[in-house]
Structures are given as C-alpha cells and as structure tokens.
C-alpha atoms as a PDB file:
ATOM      1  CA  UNK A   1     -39.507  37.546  -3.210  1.00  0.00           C
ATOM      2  CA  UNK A   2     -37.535  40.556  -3.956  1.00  0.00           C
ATOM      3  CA  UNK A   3     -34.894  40.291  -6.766  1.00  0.00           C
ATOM      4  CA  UNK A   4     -31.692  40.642  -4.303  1.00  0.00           C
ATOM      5  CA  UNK A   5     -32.753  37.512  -2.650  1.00  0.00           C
ATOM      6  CA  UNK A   6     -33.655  35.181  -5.408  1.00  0.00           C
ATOM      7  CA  UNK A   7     -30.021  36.255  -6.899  1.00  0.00           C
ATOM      8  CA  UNK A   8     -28.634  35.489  -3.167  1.00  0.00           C
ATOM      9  CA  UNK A   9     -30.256  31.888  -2.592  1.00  0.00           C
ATOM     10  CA  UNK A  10     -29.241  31.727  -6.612  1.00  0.00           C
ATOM     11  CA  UNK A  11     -25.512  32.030  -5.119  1.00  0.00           C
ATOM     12  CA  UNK A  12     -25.829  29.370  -2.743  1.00  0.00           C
ATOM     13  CA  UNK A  13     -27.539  26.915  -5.186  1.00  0.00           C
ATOM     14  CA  UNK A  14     -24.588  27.415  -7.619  1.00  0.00           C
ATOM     15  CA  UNK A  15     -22.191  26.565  -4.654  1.00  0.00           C
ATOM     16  CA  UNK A  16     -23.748  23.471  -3.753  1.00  0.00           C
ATOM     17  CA  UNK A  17     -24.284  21.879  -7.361  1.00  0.00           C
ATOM     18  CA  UNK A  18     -20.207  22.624  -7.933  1.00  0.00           C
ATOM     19  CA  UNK A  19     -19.796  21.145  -4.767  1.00  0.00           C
ATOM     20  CA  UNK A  20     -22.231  17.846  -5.343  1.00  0.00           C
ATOM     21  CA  UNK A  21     -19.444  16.415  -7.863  1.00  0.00           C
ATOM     22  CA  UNK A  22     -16.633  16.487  -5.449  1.00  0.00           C
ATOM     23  CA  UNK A  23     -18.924  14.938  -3.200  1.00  0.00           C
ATOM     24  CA  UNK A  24     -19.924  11.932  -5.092  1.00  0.00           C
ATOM     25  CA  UNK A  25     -16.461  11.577  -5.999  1.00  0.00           C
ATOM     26  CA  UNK A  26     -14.775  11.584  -2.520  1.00  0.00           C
ATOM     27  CA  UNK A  27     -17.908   9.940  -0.925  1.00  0.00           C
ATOM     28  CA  UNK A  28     -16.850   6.784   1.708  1.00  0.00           C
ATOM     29  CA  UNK A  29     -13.056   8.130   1.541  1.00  0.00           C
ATOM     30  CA  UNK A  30     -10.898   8.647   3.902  1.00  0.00           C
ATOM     31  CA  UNK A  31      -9.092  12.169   4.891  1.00  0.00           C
ATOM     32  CA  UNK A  32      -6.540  12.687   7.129  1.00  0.00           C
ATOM     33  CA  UNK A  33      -6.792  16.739   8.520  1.00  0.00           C
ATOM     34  CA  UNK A  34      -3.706  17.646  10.410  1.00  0.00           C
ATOM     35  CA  UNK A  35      -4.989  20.593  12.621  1.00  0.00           C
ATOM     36  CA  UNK A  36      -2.386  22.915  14.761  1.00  0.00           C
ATOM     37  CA  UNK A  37      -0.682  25.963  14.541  1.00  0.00           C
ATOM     38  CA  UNK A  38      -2.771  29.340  14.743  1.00  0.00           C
ATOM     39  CA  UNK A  39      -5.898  27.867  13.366  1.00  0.00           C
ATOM     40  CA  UNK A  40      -6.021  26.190  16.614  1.00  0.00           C
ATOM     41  CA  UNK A  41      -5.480  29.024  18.900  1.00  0.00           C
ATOM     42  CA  UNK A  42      -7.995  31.263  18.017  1.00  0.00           C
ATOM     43  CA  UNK A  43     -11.632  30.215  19.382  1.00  0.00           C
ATOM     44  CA  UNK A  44     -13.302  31.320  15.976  1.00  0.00           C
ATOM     45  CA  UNK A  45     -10.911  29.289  13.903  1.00  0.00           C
ATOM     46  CA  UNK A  46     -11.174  26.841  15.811  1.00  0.00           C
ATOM     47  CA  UNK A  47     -15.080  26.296  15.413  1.00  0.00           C
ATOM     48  CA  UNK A  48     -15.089  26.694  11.901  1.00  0.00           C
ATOM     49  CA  UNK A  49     -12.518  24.182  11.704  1.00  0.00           C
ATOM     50  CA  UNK A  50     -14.368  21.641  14.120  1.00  0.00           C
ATOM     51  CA  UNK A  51     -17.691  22.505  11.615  1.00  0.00           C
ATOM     52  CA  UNK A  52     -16.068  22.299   8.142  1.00  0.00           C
ATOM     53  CA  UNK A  53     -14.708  18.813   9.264  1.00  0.00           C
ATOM     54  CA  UNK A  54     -18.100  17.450  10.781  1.00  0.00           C
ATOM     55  CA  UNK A  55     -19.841  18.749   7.297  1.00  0.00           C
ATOM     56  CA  UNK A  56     -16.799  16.342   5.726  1.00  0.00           C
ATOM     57  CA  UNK A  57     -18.083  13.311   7.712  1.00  0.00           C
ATOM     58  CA  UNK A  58     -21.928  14.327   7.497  1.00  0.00           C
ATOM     59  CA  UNK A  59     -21.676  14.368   3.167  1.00  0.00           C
ATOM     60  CA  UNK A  60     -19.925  11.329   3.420  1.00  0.00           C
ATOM     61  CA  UNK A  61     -15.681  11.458   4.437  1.00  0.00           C
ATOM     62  CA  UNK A  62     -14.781   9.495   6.356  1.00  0.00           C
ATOM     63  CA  UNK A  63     -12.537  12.109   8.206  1.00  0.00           C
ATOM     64  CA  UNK A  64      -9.504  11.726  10.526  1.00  0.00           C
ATOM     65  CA  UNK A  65      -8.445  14.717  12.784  1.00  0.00           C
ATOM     66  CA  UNK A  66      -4.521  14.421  14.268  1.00  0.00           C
ATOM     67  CA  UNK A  67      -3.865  17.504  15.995  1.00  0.00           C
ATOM     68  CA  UNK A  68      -1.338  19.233  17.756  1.00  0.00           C
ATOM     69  CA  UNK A  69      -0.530  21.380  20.349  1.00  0.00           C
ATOM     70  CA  UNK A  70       2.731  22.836  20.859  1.00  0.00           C
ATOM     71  CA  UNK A  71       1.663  26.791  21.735  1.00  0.00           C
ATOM     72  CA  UNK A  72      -0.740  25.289  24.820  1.00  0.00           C
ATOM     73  CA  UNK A  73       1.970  23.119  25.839  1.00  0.00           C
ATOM     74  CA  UNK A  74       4.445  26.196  25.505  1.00  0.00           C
ATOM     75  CA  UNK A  75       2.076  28.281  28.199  1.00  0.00           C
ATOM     76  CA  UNK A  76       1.785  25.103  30.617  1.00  0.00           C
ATOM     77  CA  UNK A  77       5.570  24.410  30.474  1.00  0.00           C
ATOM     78  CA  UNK A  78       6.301  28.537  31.412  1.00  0.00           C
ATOM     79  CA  UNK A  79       3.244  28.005  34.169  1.00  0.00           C
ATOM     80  CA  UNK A  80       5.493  25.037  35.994  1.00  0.00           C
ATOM     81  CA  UNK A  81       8.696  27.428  35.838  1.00  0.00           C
ATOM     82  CA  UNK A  82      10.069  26.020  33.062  1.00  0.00           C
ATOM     83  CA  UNK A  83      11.315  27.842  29.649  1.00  0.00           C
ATOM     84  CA  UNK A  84      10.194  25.812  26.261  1.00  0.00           C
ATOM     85  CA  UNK A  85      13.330  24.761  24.706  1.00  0.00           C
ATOM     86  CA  UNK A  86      13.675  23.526  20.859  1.00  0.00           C
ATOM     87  CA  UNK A  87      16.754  22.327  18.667  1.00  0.00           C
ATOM     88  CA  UNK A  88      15.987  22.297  15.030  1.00  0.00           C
ATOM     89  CA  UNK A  89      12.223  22.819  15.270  1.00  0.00           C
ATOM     90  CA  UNK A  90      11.815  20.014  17.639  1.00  0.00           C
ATOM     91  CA  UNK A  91      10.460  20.476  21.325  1.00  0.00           C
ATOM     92  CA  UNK A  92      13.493  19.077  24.301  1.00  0.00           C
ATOM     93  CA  UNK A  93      11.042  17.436  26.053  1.00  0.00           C
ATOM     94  CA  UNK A  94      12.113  15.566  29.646  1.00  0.00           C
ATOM     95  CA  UNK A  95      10.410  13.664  31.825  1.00  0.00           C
ATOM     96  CA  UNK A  96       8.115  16.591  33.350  1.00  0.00           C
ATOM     97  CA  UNK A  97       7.691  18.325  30.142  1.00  0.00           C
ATOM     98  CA  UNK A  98       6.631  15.074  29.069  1.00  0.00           C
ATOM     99  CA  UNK A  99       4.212  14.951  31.740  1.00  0.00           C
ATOM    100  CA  UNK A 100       2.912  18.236  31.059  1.00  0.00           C
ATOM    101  CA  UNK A 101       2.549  17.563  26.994  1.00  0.00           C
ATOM    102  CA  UNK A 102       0.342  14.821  27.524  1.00  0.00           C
ATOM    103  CA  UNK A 103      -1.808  16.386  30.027  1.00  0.00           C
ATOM    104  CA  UNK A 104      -2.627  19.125  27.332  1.00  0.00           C
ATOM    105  CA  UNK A 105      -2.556  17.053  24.467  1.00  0.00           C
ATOM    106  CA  UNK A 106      -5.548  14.933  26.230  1.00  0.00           C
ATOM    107  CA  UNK A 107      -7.530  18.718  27.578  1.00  0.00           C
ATOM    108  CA  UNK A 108      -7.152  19.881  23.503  1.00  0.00           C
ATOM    109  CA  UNK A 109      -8.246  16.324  22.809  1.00  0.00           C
ATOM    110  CA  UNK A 110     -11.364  16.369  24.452  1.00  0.00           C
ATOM    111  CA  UNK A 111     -12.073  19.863  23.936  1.00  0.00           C
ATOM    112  CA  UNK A 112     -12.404  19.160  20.028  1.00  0.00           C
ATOM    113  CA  UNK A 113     -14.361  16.051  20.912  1.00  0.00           C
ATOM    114  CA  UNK A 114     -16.811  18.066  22.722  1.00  0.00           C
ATOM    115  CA  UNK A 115     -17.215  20.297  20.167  1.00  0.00           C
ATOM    116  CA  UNK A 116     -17.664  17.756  17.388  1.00  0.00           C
ATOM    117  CA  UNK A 117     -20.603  16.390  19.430  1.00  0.00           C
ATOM    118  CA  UNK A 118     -22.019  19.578  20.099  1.00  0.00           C
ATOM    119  CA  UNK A 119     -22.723  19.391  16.211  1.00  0.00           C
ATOM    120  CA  UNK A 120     -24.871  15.997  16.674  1.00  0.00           C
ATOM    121  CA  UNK A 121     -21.863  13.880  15.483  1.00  0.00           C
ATOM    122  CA  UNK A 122     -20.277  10.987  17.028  1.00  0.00           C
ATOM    123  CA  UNK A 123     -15.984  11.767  17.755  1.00  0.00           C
ATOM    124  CA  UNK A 124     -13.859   9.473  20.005  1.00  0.00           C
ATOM    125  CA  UNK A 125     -10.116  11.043  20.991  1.00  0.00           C
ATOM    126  CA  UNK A 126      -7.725   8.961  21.058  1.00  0.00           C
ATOM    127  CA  UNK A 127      -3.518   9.022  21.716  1.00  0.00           C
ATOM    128  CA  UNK A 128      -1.101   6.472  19.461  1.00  0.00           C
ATOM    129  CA  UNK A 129      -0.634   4.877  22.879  1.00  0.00           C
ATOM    130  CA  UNK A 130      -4.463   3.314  22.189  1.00  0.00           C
ATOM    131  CA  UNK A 131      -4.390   0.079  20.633  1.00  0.00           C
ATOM    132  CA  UNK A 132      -1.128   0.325  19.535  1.00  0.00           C
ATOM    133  CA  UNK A 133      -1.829   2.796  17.343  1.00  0.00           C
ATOM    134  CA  UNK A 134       1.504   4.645  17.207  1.00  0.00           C
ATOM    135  CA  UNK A 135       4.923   2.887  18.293  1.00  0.00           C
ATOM    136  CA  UNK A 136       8.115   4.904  18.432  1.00  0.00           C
ATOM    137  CA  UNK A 137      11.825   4.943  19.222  1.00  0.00           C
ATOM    138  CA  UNK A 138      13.977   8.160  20.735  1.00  0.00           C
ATOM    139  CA  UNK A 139      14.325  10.541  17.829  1.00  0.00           C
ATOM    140  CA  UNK A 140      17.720  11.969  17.190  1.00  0.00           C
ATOM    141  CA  UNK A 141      18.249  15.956  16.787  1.00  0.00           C
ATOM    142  CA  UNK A 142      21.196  15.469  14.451  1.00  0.00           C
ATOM    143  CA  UNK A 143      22.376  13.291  16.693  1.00  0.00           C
ATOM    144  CA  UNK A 144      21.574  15.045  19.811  1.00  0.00           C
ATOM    145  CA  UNK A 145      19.267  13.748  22.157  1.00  0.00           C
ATOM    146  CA  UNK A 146      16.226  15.482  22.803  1.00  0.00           C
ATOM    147  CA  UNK A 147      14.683  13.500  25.444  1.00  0.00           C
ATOM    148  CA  UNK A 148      11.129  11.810  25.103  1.00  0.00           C
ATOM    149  CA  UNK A 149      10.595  12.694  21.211  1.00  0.00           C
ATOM    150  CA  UNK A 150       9.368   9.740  19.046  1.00  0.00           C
ATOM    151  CA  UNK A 151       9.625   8.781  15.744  1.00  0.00           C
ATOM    152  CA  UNK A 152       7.120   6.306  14.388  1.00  0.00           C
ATOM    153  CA  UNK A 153       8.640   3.144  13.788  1.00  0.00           C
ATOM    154  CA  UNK A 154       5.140   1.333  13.079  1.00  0.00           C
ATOM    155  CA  UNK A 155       1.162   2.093  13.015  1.00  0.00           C
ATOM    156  CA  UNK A 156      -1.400   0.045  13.846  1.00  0.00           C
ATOM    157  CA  UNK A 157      -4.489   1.350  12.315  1.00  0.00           C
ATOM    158  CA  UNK A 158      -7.356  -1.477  13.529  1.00  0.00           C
ATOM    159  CA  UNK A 159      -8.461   1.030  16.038  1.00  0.00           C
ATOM    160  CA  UNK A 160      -9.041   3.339  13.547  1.00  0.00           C
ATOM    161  CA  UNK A 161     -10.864   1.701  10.991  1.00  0.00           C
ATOM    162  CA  UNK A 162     -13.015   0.026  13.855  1.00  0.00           C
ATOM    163  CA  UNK A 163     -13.795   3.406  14.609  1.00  0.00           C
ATOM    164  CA  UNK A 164     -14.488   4.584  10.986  1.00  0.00           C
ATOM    165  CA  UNK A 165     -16.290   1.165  10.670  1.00  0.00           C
ATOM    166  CA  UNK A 166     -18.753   2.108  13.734  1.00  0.00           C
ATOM    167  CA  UNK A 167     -19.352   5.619  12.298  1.00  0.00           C
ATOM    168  CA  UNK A 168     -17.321   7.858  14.602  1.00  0.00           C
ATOM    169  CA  UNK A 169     -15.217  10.463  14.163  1.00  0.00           C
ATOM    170  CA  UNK A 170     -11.550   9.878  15.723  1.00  0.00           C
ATOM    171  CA  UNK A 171      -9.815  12.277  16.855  1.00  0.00           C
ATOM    172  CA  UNK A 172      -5.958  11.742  17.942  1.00  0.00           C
ATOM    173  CA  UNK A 173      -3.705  12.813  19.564  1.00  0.00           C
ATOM    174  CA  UNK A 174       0.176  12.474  18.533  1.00  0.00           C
ATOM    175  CA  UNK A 175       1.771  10.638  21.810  1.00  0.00           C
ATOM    176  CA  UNK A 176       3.494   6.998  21.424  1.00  0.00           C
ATOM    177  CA  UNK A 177       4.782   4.453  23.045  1.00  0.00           C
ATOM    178  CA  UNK A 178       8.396   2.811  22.754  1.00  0.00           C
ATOM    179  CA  UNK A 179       8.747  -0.812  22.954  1.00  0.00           C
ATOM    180  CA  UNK A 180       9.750  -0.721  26.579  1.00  0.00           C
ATOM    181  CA  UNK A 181       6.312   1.043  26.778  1.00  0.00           C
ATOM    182  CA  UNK A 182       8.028   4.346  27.937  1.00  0.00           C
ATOM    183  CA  UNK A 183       5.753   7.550  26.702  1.00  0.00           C
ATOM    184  CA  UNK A 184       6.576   9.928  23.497  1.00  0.00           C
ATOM    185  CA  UNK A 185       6.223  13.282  22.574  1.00  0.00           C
ATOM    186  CA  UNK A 186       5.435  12.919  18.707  1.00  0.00           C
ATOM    187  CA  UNK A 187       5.708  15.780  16.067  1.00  0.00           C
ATOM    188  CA  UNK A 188       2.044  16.278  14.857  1.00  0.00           C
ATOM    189  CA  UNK A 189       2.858  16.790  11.197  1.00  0.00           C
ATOM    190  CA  UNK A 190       4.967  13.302  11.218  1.00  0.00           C
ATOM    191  CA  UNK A 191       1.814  11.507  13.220  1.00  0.00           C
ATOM    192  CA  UNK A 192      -0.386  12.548  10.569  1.00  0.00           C
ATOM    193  CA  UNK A 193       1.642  11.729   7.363  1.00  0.00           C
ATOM    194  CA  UNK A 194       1.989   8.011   8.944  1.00  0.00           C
ATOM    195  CA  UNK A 195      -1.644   7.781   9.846  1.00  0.00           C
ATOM    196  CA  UNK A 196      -2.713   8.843   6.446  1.00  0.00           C
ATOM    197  CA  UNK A 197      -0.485   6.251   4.833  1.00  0.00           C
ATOM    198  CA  UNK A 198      -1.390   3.138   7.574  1.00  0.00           C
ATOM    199  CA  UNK A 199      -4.959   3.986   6.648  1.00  0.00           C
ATOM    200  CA  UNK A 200      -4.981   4.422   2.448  1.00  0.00           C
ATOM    201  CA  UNK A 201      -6.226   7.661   2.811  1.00  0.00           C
ATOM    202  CA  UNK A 202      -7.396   9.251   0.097  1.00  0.00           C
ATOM    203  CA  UNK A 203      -6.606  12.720   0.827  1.00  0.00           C
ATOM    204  CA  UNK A 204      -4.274  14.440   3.859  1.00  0.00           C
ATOM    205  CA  UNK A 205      -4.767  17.858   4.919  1.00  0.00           C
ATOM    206  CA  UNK A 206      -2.067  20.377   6.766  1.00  0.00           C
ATOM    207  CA  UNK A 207      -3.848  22.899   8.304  1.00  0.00           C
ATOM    208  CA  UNK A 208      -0.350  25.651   8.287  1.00  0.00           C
ATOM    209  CA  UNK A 209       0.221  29.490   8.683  1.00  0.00           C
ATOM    210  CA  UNK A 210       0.946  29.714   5.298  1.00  0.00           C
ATOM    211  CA  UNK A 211      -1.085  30.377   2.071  1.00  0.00           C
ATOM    212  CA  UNK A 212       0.611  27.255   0.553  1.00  0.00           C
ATOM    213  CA  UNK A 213       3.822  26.949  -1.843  1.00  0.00           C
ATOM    214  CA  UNK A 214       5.669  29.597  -3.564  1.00  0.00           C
ATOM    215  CA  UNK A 215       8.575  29.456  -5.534  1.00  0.00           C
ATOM    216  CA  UNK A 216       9.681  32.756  -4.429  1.00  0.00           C
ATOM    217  CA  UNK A 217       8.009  33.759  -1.138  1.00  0.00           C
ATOM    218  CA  UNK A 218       8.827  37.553  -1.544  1.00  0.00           C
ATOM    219  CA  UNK A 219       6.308  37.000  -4.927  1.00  0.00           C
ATOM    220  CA  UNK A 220       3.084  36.414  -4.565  1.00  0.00           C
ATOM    221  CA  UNK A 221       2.732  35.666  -8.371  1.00  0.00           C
ATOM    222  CA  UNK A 222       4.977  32.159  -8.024  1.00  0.00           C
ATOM    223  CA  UNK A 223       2.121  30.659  -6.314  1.00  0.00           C
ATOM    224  CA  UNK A 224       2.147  27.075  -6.911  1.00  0.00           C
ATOM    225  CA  UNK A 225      -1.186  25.582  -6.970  1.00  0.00           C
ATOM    226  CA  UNK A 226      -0.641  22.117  -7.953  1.00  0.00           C
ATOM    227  CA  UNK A 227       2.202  20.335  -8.283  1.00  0.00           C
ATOM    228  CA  UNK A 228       3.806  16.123  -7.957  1.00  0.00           C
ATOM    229  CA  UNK A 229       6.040  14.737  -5.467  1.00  0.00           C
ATOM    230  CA  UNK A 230       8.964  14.396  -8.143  1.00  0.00           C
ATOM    231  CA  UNK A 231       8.608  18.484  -8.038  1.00  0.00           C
ATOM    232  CA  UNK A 232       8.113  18.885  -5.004  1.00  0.00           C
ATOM    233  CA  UNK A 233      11.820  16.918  -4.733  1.00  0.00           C
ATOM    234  CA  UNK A 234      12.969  19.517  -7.524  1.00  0.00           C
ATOM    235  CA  UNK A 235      12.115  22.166  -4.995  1.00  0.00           C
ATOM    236  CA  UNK A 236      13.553  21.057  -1.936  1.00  0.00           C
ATOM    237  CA  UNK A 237      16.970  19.809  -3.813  1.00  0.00           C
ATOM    238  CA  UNK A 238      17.249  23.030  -5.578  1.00  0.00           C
ATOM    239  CA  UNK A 239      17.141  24.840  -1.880  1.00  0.00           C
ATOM    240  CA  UNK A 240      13.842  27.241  -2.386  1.00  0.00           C
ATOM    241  CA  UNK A 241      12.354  25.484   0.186  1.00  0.00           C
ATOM    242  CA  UNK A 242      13.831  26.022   4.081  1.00  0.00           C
ATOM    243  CA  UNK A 243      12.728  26.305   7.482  1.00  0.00           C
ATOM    244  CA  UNK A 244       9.238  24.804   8.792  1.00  0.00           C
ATOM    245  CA  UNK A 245       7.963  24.124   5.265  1.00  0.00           C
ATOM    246  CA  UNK A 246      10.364  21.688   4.692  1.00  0.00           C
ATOM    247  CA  UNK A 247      10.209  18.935   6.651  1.00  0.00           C
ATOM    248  CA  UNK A 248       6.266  19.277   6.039  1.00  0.00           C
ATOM    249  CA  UNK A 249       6.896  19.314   2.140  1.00  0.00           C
ATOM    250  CA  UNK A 250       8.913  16.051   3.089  1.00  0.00           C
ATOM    251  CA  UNK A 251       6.239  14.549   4.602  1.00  0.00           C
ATOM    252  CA  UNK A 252       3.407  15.622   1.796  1.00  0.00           C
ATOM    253  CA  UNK A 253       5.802  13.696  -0.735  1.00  0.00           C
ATOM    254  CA  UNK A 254       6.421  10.979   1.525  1.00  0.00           C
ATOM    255  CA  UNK A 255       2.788  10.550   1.795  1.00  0.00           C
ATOM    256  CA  UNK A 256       2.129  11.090  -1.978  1.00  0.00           C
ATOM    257  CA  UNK A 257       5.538   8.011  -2.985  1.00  0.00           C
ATOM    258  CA  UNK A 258       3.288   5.628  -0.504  1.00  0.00           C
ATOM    259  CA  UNK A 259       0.017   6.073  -2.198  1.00  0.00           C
ATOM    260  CA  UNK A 260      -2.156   8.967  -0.715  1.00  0.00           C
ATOM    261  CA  UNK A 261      -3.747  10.522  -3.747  1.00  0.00           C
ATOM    262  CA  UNK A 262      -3.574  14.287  -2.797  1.00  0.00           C
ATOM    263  CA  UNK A 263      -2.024  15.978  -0.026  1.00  0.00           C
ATOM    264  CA  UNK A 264      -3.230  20.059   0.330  1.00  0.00           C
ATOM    265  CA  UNK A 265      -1.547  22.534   2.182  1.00  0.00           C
ATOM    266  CA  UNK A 266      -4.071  25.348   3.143  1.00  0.00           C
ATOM    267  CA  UNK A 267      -3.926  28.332   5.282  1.00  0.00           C
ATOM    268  CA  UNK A 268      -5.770  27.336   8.783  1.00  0.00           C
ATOM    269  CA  UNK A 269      -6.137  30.951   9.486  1.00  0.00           C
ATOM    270  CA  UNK A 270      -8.837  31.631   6.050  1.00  0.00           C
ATOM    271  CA  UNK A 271     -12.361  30.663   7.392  1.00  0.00           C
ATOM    272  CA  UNK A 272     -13.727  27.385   5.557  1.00  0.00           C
ATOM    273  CA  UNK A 273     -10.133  26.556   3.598  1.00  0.00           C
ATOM    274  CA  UNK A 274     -10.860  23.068   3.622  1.00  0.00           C
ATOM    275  CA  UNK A 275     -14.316  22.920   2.442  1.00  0.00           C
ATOM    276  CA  UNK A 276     -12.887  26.167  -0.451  1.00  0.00           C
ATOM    277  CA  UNK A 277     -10.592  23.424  -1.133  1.00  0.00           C
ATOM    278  CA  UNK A 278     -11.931  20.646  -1.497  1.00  0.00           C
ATOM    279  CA  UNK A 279     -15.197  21.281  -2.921  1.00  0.00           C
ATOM    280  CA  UNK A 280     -14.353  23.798  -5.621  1.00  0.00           C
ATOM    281  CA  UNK A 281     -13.004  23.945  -8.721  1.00  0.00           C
ATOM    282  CA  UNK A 282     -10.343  26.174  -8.748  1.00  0.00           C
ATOM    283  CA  UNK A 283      -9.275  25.286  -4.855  1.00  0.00           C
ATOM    284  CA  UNK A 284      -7.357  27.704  -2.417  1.00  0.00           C
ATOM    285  CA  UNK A 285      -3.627  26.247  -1.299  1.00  0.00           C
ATOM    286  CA  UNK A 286      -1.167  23.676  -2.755  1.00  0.00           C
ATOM    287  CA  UNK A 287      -2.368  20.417  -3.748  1.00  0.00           C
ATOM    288  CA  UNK A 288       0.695  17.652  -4.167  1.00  0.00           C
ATOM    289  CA  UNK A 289      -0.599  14.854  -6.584  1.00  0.00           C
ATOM    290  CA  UNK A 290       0.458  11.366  -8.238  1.00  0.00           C
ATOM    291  CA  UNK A 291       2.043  11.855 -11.062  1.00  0.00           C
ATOM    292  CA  UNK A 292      -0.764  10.251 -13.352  1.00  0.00           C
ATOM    293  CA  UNK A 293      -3.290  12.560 -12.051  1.00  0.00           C
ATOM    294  CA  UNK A 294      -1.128  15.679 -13.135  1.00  0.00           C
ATOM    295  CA  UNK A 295      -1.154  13.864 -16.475  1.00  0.00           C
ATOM    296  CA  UNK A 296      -5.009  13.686 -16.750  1.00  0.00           C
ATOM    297  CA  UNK A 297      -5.393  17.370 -15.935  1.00  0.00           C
ATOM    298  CA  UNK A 298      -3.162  18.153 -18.478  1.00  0.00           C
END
C-alpha cells in the first residue's frame, strides 16, 4: 500500500474514533431534526440530509424528522392561480390554500420516507392529525386573523414513542387538528420545538440558511458557538437579534427552559452539518445549552 493511502484510510480512522465517544454518549437518545428551508430544495442536500439522519438512527439515535415545506407549497399555490400571501412571517392560509398545503406536505412526506427506506431503514410519515399527535387553536397575527394557522395547544407523543419503541423512523409532518377537528396549517419550526419537548429529547436540530448566531452579522468574527438560554434572552432583549432568527431563537430557548439538553442551529446548505456537529469536537453552528452544562465546560 502506497504511503498516500495508508495516510488517507489514517484520516478516516481518526474521524471515526473522535466520533465513537459522542456515540456512546448519545446512544438510545432521542433527536428532534427540524428539516426545511433550502436544504430541502436542492436534490443533493436533500440526500445527504436523508443519509446523515439514517447514519443517526443506524449508530444508535433514536431520530425524529419534522419537516416543512413552505417553498413547494409556494409553487402549488401560484399553479392554482393564487399569489402566496404572508403577514409577519406567517403563511394566510384559507380554506383552498389549506387544501393545497396538506396535499404537499403529505407528497414531501412520503418522498423523504421513500428515501429513508431506500437506505435499508424502517421510516413511517406521519401528520399531528395522527393519533392526536398535534392539537391546535387559530393562531393570531398580532391579532389579525390568518385563516387555518395553528398553534399547538397540546402534544400527544404515544404515537411517537410506539414508533421509536418498534424501531422506525417517524417522519412528520406539521398539520393539526382543532378541537372541532377542523385542519391546521402549523409553522414547522414551532411543531418541532413542541415535539422535542413532549418527547424529552435529548437534542433538537434546526436545519436554517444561516451559519448559526452572530452577535454582529456584518462580522464574521462574533460567531457565537455556544451559548445558554439566559443569553440567548440577553440577545433577543438587547435587540441584535430580528427577523426569521428570532422567533426560532425563541423556540431553541423555549425548548432548552423545558428540559431539552442542546438545541444546534446549523447551516442545512453545508453537506454533512449534522453529523460535523454532532460528532466532533469542535462542532460547526450554534449550540444553546443548560446552564449547568456551560458550567462543566468551563
């Protein structure tokens, strides 16, 4: 064996013994990966995605995949004649938007089903309107109604853990039902950050556009790496945070106040964040801890 390859298959021996403690440690928890935005758009990403989650569950997570949607819903909605509206971030969904959402929820549903058992693992896709999983009421746009939006008023997790219990893979999709049993559009952030908590999961991933936190976006150099929920509160009040991050860096310290140990914020778009993540030491995004973690590190 030529020297170029022992120091290559040298490489990917060193990557798996860093990874094998991380392993062990995390082995039989559960991890909630929110998966959307641009990572879900683009085929490739996509994949890699789909794989670096079924390598999760075949080392031992016990992985969760909610997922969103909103861009394919977008095209469908222009397809029926109809222009995508949205008041602060949120989509005005009526009845036949509605319609249309859950149709493509369900297609991207089983479409990342399919390709989860195309890697020789088990997946079932569900929608919060399975087993109770997800009941809502009409969410409020600053007081303006927005149609059929939910917000989770309760979460039923039996389904899942059956499903975690059986060894499959569940996969869901973020629609609800009301307690008249009328049918919700649900944010896909918000659907994960309540599943994560009705579940004790250990970790909860957002799959984003972004490289993670910053306390200056214009400098690359105020990269946050790791920080609490009590800072991440600091940030928010003190108004460096706006737009989308901040009802996402709501919902990571939401998650983090009702027990999920970590909650990461990687860049979808970077091929294999979650595994780079998760399974080294130095990681790749923002990582929002409990506060006696941060204390242990330091």
């Amino acid at each position: 064996m030529e020297k170029n390859e022992l120091q290559e298959i040298s490489k990917k021996a060193e990557v798996l013994i860093e990874a094998l403690p991380y392993i062990q440690k995390f082995n039989r928890k559960v991890i909630v990966v929110k998966y959307g935005g641009s990572a879900m758009s683009d085929e490739e990403l996509q994949k890699n995605v789909i794989k670096d989650v079924t390598l999760l569950k075949l080392v031992g997570f016990k992985p969760i995949i909610v997922h969103g949607g909103g861009k394919e819903i977008s095209k469908w909605v222009n397809k029926i004649g109809k222009e995508a509206k949205f008041v602060n971030g949120l989509r005005v969904t009526d009845e036949e938007t509605m319609e249309v959402a859950e149709m493509v929820l369900s297609k991207v549903n089983k479409r990342l089903v399919t390709m989860v058992e195309e890697l020789g693992v088990n997946a079932i896709g569900i929608s919060g309107k399975d087993g109770g999983l997800l009941t809502v009421q009409k969410k409020l746009s600053n007081g303006e109604d927005i149609g059929f939006v939910g917000e989770i008023t309760d979460v039923n997790p039996r389904i899942l853990f059956d499903l975690l219990e059986k060894d499959f893979l569940p996969i869901v999709a973020p629609i609800g039902l009301d307690d008249e049993y009328n049918t919700y559009n649900i944010n896909a952030d918000d659907a994960a950050c309540a599943v994560a908590k009705a579940v004790g999961a250990h970790k909860l991933v957002f799959l984003t556009d972004i490289e993670g936190l910053y306390r200056d976006i214009n400098d690359k150099s105020t990269f946050i790496s790791r920080l609490t929920a009590s800072q991440a509160d600091e940030l928010i009040n003190s108004g460096i945070i706006g737009g989308g991050m901040l009802p996402k860096l709501n919902n990571c310290t939401d998650a983090v106040k009702s027990g999920v140990n970590n909650v990461h914020i990687l860049d979808g778009r970077l091929l294999h964040c979650l595994l780079l993540e998760i399974f080294t030491d130095k990681g790749i995004g923002t990582a929002i801890v409990q506060e006696n973690q941060m204390k242990k590190e330091n």
